[in-house]
N, C-alpha and C. Protein backbone atom coordinates (compact mmCIF):
# COMPACT_ATOMS: atom_id res chain seq x y z
N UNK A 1 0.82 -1.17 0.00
CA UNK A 1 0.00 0.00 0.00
C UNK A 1 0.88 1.25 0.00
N UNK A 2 2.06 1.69 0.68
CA UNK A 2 2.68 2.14 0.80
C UNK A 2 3.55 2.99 -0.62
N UNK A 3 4.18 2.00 -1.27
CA UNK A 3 4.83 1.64 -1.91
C UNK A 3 3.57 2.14 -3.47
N UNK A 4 2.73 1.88 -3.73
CA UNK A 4 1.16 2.40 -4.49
C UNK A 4 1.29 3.91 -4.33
N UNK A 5 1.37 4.36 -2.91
CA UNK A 5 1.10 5.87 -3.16
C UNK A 5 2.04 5.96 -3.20
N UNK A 6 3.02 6.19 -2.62
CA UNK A 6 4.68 6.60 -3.63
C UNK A 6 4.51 6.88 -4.90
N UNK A 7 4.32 5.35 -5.28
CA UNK A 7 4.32 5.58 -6.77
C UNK A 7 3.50 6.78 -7.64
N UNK A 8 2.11 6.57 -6.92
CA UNK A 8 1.33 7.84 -7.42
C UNK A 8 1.75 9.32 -7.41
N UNK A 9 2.37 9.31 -6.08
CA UNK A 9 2.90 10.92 -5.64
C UNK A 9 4.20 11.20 -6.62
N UNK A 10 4.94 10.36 -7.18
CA UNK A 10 6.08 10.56 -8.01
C UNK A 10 5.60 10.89 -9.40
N UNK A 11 4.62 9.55 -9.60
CA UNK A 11 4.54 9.49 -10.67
C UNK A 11 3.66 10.86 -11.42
N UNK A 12 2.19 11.33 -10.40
CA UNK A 12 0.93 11.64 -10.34
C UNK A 12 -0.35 11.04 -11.63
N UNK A 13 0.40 9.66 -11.52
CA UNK A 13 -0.87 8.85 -12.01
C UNK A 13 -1.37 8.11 -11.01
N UNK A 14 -2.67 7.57 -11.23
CA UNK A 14 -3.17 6.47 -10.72
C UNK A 14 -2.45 5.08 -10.63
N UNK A 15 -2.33 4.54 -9.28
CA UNK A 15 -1.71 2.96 -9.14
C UNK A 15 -1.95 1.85 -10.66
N UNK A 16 -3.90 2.16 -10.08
CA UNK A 16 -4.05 1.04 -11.52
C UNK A 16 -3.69 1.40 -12.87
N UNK A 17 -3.92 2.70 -13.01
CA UNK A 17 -3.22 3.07 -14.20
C UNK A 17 -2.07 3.03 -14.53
N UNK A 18 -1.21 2.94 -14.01
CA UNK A 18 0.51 2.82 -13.64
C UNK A 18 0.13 1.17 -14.25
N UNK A 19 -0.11 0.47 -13.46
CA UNK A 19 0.04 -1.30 -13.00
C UNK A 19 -0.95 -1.65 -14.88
N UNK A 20 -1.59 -0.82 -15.42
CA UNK A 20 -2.31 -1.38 -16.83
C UNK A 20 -0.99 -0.84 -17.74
N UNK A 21 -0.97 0.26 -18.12
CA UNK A 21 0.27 0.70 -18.91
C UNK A 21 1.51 -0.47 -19.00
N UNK A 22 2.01 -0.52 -17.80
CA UNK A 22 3.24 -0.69 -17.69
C UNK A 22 3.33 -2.19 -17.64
N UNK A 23 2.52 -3.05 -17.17
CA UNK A 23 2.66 -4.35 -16.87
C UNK A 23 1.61 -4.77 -17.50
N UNK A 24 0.48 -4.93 -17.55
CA UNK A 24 -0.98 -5.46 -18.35
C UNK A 24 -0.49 -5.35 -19.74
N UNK A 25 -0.78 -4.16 -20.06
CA UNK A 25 -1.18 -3.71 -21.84
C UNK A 25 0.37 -4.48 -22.39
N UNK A 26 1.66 -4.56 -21.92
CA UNK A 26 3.25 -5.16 -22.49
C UNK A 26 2.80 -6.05 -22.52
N UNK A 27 2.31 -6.96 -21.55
CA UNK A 27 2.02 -8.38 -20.93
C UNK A 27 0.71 -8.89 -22.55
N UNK A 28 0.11 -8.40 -22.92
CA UNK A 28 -0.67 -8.71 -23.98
C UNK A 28 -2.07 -9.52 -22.68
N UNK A 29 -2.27 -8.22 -21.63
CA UNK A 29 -3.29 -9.23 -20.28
C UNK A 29 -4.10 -8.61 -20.63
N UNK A 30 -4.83 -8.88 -21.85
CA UNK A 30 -6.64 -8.39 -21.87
C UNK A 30 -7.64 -8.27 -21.00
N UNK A 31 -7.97 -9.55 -20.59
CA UNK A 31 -8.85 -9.75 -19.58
C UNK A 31 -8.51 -9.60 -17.67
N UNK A 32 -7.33 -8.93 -17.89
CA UNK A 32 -7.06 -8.46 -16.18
C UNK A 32 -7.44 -7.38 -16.12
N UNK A 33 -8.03 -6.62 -15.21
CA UNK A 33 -8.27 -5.57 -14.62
C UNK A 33 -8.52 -5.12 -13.09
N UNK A 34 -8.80 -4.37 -12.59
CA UNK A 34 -9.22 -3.96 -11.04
C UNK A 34 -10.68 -3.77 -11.26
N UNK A 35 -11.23 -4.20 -10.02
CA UNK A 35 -12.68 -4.34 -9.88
C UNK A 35 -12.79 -4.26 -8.33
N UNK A 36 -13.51 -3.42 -7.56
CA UNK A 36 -14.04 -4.00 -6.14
C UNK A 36 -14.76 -5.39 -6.42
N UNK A 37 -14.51 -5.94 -4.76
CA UNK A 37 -14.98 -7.44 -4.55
C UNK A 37 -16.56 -7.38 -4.83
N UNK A 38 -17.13 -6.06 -4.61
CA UNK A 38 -18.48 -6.47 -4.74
C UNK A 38 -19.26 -6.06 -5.94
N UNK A 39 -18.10 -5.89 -7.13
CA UNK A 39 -18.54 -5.63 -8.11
C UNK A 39 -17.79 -6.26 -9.58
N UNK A 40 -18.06 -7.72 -9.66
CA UNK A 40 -16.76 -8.57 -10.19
C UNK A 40 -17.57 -9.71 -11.03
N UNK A 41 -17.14 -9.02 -12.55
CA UNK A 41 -17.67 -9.77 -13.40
C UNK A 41 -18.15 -11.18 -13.15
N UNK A 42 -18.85 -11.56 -14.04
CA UNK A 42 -19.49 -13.24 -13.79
C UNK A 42 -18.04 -13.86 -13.92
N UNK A 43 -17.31 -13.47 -15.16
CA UNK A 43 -16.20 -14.41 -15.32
C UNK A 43 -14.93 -14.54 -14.44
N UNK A 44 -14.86 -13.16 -13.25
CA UNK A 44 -13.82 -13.58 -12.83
C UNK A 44 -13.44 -14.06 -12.02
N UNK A 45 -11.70 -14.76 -11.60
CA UNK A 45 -11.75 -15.71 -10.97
C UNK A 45 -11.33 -15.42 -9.53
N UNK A 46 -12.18 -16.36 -8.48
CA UNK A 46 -11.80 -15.80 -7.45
C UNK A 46 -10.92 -16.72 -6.40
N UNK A 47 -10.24 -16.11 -5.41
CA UNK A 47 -9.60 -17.07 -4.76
C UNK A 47 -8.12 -16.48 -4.93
């Protein structure tokens, strides 16, 4: 958590936005994203 806002305060983007750019969208990770727990597609996986 810590280490998230850092990043934000350096960066002044958003964590998840940081974590899609940089690692997701390279990664070719379509179907990853951030979601609250109580709002989480049919398909995704939990656990």
């Amino acid at each position: 958590m810590l280490l998230a806002l850092i990043v934000e305060r350096v960066s002044g983007r958003g964590f998840h936005e940081l974590v899609i750019d940089r690692v997701l969208d390279p990664a070719r990770m379509t179907q990853t994203a951030f979601f609250g727990s109580d709002a989480l597609p049919g398909d995704a996986a939990i656990g």
